[in-house]
PDB file of N, CA and C in Angstrom:
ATOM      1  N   UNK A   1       0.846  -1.177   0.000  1.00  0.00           N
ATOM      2  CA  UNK A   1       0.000   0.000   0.000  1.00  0.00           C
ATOM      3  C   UNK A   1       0.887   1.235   0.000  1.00  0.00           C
ATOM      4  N   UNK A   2       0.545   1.914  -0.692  1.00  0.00           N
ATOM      5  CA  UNK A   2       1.605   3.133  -0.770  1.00  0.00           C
ATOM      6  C   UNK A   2       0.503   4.644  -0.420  1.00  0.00           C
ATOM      7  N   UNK A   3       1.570   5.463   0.359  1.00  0.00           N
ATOM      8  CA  UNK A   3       0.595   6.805   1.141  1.00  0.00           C
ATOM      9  C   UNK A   3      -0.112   7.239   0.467  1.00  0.00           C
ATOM     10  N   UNK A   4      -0.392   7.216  -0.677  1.00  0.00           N
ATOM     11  CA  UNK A   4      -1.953   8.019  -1.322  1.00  0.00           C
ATOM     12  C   UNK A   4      -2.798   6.918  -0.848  1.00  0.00           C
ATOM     13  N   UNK A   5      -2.580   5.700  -1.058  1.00  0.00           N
ATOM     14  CA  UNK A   5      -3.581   4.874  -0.721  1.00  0.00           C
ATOM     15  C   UNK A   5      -4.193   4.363   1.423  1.00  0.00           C
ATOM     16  N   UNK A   6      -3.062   5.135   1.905  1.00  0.00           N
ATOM     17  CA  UNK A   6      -3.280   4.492   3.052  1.00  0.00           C
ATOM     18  C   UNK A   6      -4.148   6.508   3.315  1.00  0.00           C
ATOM     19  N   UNK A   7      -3.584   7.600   2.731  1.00  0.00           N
ATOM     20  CA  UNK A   7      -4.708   8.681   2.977  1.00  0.00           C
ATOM     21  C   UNK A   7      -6.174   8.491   2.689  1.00  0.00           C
ATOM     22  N   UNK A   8      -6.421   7.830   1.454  1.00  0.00           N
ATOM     23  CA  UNK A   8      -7.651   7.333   0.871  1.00  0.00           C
ATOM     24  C   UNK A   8      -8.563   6.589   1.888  1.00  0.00           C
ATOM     25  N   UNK A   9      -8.059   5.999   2.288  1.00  0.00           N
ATOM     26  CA  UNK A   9      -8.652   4.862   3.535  1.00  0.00           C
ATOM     27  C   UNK A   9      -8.301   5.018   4.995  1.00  0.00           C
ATOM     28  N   UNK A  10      -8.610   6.755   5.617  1.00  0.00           N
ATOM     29  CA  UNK A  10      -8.268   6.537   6.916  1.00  0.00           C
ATOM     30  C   UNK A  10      -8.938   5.851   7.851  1.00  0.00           C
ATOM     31  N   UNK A  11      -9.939   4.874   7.576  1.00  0.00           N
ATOM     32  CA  UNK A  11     -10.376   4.234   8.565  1.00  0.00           C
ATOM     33  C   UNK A  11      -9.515   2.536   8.145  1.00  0.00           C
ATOM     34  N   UNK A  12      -8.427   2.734   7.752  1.00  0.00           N
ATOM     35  CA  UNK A  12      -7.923   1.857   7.900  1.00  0.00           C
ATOM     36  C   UNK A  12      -6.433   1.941   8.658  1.00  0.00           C
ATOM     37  N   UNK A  13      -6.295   0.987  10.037  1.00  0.00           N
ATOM     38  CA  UNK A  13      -4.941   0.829  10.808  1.00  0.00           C
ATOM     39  C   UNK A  13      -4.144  -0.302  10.528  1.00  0.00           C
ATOM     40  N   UNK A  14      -2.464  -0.144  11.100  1.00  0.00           N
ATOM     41  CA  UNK A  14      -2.146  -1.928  11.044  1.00  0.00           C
ATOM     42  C   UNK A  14      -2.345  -2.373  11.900  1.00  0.00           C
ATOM     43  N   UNK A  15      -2.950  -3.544  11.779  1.00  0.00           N
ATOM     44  CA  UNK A  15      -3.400  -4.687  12.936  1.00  0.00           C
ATOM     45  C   UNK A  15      -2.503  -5.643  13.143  1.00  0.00           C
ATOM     46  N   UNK A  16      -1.870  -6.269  14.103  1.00  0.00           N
ATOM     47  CA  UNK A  16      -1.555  -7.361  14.453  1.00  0.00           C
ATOM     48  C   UNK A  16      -1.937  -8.797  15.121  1.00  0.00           C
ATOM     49  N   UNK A  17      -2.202  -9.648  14.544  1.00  0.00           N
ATOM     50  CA  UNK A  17      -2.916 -10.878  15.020  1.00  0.00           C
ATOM     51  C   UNK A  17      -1.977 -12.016  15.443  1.00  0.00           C
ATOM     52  N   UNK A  18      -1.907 -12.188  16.804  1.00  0.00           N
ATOM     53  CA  UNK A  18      -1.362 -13.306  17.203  1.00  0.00           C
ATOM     54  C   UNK A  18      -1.762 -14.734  16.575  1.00  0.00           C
ATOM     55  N   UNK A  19      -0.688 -15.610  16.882  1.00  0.00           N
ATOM     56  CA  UNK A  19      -1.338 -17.097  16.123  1.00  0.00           C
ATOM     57  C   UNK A  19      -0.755 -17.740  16.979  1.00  0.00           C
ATOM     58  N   UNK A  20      -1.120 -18.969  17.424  1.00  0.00           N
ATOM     59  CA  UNK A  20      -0.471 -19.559  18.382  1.00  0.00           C
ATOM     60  C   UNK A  20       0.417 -20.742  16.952  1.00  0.00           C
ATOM     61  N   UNK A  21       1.650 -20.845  17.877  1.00  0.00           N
ATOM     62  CA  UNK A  21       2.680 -21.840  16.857  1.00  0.00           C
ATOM     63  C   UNK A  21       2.869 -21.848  15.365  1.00  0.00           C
ATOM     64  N   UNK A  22       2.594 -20.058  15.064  1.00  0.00           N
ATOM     65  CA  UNK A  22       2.521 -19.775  13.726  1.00  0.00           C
ATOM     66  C   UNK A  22       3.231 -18.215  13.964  1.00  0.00           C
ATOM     67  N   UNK A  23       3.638 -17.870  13.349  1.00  0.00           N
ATOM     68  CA  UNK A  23       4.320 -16.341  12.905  1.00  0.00           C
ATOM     69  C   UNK A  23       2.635 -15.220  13.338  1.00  0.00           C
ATOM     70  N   UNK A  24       3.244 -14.142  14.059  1.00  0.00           N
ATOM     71  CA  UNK A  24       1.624 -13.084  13.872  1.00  0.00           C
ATOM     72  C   UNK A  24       1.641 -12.220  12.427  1.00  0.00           C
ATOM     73  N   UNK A  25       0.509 -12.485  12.735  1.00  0.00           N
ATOM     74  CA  UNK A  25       0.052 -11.451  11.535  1.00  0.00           C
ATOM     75  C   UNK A  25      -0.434 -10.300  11.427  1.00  0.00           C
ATOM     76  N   UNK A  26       0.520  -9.455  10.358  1.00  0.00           N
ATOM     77  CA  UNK A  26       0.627  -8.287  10.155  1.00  0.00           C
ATOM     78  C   UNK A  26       0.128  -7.779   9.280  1.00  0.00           C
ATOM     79  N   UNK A  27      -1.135  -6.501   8.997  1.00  0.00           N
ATOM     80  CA  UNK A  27      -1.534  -6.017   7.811  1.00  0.00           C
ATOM     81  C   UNK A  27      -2.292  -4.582   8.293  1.00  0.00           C
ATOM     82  N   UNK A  28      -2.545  -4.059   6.925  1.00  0.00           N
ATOM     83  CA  UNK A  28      -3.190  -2.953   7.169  1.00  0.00           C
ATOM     84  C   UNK A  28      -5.189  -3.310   6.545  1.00  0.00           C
ATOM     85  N   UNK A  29      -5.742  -2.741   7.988  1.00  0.00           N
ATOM     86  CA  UNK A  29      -7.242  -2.795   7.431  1.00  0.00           C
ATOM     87  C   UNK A  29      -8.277  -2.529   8.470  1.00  0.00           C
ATOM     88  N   UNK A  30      -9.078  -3.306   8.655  1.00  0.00           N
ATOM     89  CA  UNK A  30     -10.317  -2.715   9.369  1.00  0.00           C
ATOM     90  C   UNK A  30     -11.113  -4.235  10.096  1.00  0.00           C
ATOM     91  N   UNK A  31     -11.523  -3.595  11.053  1.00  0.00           N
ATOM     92  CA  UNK A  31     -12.537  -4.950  11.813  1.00  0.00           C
ATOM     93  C   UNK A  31     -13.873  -4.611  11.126  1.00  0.00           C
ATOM     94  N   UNK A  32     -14.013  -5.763  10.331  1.00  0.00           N
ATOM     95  CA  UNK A  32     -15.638  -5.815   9.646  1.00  0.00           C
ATOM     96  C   UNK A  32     -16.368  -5.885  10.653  1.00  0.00           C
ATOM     97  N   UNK A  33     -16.558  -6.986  11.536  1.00  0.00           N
ATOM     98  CA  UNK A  33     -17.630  -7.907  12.440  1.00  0.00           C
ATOM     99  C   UNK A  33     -16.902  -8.653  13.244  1.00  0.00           C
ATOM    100  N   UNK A  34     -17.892  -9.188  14.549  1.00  0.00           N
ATOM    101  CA  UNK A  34     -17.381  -9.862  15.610  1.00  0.00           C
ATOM    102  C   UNK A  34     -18.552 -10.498  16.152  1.00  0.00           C
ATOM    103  N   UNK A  35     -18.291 -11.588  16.403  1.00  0.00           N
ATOM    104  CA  UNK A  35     -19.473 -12.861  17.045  1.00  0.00           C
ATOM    105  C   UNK A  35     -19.287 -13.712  18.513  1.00  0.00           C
ATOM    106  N   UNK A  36     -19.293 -13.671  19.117  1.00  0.00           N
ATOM    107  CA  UNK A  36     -18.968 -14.976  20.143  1.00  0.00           C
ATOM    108  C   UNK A  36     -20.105 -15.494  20.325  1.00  0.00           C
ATOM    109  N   UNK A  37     -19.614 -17.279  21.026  1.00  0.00           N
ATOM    110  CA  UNK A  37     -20.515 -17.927  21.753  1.00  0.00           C
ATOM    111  C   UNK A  37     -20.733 -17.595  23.032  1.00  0.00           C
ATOM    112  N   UNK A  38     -21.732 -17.590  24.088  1.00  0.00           N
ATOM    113  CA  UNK A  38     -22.066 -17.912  25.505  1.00  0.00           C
ATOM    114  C   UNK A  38     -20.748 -18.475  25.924  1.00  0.00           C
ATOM    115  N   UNK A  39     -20.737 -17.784  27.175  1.00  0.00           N
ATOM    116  CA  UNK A  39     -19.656 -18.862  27.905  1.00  0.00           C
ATOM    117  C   UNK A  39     -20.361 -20.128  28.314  1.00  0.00           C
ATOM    118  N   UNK A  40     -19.770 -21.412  28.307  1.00  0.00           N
ATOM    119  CA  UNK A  40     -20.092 -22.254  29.012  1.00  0.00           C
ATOM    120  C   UNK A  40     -18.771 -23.107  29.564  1.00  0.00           C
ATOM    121  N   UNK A  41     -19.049 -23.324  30.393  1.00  0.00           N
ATOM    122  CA  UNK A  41     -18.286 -24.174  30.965  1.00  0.00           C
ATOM    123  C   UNK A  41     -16.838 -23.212  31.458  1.00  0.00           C
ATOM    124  N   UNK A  42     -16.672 -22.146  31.611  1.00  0.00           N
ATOM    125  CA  UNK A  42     -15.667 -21.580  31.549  1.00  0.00           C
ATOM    126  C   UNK A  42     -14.638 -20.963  30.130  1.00  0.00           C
ATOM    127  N   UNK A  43     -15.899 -21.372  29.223  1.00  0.00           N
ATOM    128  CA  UNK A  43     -14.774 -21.416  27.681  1.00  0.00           C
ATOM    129  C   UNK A  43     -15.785 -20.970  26.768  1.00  0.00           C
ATOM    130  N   UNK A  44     -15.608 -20.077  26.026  1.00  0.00           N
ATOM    131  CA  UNK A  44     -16.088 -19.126  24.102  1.00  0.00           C
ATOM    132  C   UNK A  44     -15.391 -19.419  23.168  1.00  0.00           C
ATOM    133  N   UNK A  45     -15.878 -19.081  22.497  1.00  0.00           N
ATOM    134  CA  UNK A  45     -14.879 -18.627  20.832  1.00  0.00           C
ATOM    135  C   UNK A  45     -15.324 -17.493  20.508  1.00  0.00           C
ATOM    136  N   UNK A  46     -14.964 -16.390  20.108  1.00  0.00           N
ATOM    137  CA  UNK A  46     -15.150 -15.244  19.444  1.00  0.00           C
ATOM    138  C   UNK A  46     -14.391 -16.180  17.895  1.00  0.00           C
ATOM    139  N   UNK A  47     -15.331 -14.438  17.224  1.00  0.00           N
ATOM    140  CA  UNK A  47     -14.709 -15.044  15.813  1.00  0.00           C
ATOM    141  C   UNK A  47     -14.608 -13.596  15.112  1.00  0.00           C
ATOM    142  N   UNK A  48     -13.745 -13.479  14.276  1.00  0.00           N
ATOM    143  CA  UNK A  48     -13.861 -11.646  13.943  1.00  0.00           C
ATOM    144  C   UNK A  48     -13.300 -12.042  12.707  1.00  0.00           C
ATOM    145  N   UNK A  49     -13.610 -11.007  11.756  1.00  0.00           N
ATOM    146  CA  UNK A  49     -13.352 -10.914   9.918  1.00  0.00           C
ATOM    147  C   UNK A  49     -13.129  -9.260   9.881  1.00  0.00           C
ATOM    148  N   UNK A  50     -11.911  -9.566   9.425  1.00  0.00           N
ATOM    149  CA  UNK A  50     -11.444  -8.082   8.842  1.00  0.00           C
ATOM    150  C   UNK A  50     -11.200  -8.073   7.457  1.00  0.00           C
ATOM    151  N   UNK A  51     -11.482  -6.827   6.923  1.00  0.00           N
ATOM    152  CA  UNK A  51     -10.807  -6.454   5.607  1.00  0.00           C
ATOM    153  C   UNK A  51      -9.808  -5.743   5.719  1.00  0.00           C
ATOM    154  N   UNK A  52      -8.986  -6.298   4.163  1.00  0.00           N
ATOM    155  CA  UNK A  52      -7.374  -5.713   4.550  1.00  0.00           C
ATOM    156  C   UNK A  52      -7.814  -4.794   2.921  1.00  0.00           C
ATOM    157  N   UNK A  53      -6.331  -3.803   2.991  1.00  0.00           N
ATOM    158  CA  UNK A  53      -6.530  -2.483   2.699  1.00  0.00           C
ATOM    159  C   UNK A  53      -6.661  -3.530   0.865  1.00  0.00           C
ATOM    160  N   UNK A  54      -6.192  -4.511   0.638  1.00  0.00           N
ATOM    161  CA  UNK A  54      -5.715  -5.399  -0.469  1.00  0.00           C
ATOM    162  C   UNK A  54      -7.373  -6.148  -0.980  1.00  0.00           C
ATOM    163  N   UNK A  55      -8.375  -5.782  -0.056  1.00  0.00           N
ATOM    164  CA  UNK A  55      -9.719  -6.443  -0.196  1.00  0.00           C
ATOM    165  C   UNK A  55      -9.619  -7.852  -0.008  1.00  0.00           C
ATOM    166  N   UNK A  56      -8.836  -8.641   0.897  1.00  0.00           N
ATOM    167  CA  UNK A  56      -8.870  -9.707   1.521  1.00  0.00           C
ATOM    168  C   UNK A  56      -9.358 -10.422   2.478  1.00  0.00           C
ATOM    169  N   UNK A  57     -10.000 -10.814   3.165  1.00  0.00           N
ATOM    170  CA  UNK A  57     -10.311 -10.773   4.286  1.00  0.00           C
ATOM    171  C   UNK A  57      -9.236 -11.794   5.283  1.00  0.00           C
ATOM    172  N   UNK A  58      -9.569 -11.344   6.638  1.00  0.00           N
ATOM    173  CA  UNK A  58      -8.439 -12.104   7.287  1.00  0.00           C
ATOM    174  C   UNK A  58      -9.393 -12.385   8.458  1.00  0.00           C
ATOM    175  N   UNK A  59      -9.696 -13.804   8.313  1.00  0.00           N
ATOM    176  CA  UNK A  59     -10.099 -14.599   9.934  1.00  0.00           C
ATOM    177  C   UNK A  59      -9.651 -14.601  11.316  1.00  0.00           C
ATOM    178  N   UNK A  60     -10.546 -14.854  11.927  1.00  0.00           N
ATOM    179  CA  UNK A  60      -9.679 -14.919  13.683  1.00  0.00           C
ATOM    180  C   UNK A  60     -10.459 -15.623  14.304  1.00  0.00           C
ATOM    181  N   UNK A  61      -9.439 -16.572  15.062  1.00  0.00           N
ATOM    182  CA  UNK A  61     -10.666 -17.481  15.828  1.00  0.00           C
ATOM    183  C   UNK A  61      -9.950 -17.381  17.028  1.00  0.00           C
ATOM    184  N   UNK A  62     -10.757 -17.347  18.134  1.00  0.00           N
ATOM    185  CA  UNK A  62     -10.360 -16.901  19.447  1.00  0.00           C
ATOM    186  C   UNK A  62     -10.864 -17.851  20.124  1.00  0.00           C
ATOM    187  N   UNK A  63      -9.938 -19.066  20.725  1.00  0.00           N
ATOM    188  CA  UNK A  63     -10.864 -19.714  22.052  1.00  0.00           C
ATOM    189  C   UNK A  63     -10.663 -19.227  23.339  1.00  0.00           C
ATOM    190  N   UNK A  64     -11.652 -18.451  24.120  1.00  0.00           N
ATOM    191  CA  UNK A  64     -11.328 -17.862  25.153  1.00  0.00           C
ATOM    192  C   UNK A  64     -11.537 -18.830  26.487  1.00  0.00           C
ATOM    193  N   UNK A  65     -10.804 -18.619  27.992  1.00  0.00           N
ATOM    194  CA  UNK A  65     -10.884 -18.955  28.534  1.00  0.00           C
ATOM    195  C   UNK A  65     -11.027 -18.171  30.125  1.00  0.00           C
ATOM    196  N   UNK A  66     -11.619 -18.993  31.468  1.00  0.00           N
ATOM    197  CA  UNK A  66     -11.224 -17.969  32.513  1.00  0.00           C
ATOM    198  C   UNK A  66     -10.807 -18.763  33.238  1.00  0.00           C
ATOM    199  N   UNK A  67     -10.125 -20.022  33.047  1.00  0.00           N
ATOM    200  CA  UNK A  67      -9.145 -20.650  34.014  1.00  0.00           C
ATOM    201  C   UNK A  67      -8.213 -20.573  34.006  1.00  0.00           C
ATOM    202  N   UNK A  68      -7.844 -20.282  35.339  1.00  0.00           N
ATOM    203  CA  UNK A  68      -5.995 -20.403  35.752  1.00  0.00           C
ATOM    204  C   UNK A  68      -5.633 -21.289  35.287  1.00  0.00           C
ATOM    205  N   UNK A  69      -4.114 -21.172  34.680  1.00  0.00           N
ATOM    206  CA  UNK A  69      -3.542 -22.229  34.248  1.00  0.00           C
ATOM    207  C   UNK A  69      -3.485 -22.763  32.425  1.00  0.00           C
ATOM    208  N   UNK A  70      -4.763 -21.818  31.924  1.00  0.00           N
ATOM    209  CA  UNK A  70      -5.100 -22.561  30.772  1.00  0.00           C
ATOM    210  C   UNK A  70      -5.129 -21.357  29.687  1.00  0.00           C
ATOM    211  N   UNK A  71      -4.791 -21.281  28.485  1.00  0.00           N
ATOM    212  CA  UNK A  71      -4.568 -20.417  27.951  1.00  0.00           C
ATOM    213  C   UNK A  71      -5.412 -19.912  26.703  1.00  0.00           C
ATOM    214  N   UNK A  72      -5.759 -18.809  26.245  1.00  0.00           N
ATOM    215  CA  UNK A  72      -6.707 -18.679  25.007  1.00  0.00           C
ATOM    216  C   UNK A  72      -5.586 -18.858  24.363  1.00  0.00           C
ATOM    217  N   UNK A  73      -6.545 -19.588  23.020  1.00  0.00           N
ATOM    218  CA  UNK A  73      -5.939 -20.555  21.762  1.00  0.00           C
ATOM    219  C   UNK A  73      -6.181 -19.488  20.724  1.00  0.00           C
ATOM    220  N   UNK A  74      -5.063 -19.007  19.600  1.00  0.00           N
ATOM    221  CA  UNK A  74      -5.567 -17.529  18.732  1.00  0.00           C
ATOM    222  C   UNK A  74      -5.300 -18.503  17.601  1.00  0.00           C
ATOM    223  N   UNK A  75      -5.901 -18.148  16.305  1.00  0.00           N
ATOM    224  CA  UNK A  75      -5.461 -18.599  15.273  1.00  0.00           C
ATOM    225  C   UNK A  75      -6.163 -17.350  13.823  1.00  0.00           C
ATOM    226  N   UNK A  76      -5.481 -17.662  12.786  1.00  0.00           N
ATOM    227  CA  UNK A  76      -5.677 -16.344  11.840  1.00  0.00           C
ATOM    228  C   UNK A  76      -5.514 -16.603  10.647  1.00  0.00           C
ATOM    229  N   UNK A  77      -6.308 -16.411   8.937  1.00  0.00           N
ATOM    230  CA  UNK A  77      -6.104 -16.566   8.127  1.00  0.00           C
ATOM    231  C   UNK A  77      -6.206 -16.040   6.916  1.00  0.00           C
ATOM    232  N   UNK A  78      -5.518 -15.755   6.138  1.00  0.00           N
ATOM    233  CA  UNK A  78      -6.012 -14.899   5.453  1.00  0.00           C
ATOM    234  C   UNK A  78      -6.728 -15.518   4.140  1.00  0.00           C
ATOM    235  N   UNK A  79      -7.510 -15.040   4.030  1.00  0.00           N
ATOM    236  CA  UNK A  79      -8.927 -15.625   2.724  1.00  0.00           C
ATOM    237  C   UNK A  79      -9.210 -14.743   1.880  1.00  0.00           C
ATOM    238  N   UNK A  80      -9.250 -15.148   0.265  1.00  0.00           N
ATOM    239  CA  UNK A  80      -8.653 -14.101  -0.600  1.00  0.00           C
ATOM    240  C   UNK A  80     -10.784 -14.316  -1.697  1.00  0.00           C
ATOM    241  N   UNK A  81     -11.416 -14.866  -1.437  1.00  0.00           N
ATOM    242  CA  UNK A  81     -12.447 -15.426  -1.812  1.00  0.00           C
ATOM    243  C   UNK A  81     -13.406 -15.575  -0.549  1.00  0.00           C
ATOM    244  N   UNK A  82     -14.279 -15.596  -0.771  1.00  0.00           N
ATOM    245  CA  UNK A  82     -15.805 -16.308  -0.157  1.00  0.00           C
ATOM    246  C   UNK A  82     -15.603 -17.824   0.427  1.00  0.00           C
ATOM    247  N   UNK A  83     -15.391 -18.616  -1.019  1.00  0.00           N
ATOM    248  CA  UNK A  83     -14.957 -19.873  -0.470  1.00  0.00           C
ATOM    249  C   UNK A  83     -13.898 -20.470   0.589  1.00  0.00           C
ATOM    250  N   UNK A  84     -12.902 -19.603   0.202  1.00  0.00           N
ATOM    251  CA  UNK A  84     -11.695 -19.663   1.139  1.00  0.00           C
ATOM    252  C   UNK A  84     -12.222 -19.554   2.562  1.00  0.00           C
ATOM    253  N   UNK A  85     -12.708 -18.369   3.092  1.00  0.00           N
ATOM    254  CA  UNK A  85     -13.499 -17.697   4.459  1.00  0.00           C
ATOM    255  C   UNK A  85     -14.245 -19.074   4.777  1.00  0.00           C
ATOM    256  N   UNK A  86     -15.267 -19.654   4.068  1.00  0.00           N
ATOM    257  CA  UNK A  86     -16.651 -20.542   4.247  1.00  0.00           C
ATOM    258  C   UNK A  86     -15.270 -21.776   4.591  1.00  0.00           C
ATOM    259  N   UNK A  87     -14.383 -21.945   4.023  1.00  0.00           N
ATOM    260  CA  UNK A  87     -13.194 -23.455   4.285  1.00  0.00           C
ATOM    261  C   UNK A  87     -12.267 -23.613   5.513  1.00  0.00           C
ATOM    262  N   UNK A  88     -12.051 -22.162   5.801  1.00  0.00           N
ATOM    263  CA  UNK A  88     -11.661 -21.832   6.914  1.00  0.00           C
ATOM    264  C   UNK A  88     -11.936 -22.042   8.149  1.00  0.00           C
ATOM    265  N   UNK A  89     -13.076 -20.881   7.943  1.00  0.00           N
ATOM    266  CA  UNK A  89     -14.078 -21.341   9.112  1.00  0.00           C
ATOM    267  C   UNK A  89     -15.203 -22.160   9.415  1.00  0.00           C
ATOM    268  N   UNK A  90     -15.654 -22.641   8.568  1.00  0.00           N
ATOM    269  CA  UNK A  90     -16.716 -24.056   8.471  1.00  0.00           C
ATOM    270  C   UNK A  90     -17.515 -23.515   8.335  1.00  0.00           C
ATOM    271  N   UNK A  91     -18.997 -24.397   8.288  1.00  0.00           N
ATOM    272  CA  UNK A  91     -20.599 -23.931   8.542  1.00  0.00           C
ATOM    273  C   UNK A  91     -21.025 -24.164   9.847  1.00  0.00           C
ATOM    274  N   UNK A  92     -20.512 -23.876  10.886  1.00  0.00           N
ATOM    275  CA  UNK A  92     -21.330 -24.092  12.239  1.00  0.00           C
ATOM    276  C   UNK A  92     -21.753 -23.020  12.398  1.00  0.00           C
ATOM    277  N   UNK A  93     -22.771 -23.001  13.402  1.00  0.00           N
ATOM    278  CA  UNK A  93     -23.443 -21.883  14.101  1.00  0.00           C
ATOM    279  C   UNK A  93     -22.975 -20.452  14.006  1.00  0.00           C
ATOM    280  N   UNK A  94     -21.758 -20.496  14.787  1.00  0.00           N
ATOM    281  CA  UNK A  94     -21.316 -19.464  15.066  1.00  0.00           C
ATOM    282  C   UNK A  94     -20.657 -18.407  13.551  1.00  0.00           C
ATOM    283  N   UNK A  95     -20.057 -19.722  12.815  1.00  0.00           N
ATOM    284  CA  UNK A  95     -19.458 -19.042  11.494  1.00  0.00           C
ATOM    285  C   UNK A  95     -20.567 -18.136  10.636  1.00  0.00           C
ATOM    286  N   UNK A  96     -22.252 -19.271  10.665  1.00  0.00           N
ATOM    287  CA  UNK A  96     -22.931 -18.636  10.041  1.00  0.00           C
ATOM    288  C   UNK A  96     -23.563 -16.957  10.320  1.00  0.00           C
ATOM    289  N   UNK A  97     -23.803 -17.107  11.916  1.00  0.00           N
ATOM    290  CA  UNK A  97     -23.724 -15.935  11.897  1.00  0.00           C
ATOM    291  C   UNK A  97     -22.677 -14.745  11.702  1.00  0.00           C
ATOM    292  N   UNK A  98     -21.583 -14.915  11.625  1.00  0.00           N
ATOM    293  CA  UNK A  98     -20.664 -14.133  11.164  1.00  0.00           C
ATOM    294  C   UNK A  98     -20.949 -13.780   9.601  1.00  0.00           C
ATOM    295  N   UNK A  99     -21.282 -14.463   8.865  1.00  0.00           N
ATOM    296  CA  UNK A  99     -21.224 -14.673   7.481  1.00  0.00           C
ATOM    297  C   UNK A  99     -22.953 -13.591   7.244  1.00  0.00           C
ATOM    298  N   UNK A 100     -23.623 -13.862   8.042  1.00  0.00           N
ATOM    299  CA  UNK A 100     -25.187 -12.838   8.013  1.00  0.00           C
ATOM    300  C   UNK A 100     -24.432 -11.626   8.176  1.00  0.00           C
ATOM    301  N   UNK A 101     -23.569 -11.074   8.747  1.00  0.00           N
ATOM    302  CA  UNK A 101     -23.676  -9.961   9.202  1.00  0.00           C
ATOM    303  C   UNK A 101     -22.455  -9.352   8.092  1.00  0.00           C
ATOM    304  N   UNK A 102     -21.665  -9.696   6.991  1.00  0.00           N
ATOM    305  CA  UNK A 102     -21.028  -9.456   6.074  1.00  0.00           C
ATOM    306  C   UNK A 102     -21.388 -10.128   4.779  1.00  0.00           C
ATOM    307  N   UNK A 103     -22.826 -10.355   4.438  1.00  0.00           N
ATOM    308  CA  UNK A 103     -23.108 -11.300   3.445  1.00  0.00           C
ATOM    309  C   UNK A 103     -22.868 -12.127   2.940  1.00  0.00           C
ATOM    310  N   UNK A 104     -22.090 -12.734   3.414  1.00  0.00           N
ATOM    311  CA  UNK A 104     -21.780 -13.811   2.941  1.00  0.00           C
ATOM    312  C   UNK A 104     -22.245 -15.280   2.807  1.00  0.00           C
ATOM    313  N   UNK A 105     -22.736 -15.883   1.510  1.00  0.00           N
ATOM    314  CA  UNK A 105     -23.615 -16.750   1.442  1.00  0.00           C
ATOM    315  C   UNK A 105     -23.181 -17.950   1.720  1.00  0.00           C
ATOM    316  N   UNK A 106     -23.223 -18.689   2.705  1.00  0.00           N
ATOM    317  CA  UNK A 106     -22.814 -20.561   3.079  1.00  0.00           C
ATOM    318  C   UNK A 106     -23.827 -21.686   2.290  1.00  0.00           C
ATOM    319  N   UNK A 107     -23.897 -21.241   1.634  1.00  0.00           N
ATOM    320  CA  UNK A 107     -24.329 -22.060   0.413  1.00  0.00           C
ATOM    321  C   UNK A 107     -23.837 -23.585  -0.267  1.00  0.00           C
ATOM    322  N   UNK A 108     -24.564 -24.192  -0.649  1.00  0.00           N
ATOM    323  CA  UNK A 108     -23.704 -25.069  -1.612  1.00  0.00           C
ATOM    324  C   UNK A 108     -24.970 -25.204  -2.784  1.00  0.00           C
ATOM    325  N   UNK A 109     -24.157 -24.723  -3.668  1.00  0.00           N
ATOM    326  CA  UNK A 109     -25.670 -25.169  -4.876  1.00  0.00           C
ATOM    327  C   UNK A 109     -25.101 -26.027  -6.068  1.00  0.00           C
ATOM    328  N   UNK A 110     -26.457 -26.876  -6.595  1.00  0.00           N
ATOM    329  CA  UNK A 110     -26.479 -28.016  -7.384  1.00  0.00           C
ATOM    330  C   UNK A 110     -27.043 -27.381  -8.337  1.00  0.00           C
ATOM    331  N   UNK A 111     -26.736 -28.353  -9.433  1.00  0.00           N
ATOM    332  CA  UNK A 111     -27.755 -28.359 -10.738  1.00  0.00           C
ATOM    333  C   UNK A 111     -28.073 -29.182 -11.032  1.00  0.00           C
TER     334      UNK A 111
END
């Protein structure tokens, strides 16, 4: 991204995303949306989709925790397509609603 383009888009910052047992990740862009489950049991997942300044989107899956001893699990990806995002993060519950709130269709269609 070069400075005309990062003036163009001031609602875009660089973000950094931890990954556990992977390199973090670094880019410039924006938090689309954010979802979690209920706690239960002491344990969530949040899930968040950003767009990068490149029109990519980049996943995050967060397993959160509130026990001593035990650690939230981060993980991050970057998805350059619809399909990619939907492969990433699956069709469960939680993905789908993420996917309502940035249109994104979890679809599979036949002919």
């Amino acid at each position: 991204m070069t400075e005309t383009e990062t003036e163009t888009k001031p609602e875009f910052t660089t973000i950094t995303l931890e990954r556990d047992n992977d390199r973090s990740l670094r880019f410039t862009g924006k938090l689309l949306a954010e979802v979690r489950s209920e706690e239960k049991s002491g344990y969530w997942c949040e899930l968040k989709l950003y767009v990068t300044a490149s029109d990519a989107w980049v996943a995050q899956e967060i397993g959160r925790t509130i026990w001593e001893g035990r650690s939230d699990r981060f993980k991050a990806s970057v998805c350059k397509t619809d399909a990619e995002l939907i492969e990433y993060l699956g069709c469960g519950w939680l993905a789908q609603k993420l996917y309502k709130l940035v249109n994104v269709d979890c679809v599979e269609t036949i002919e």
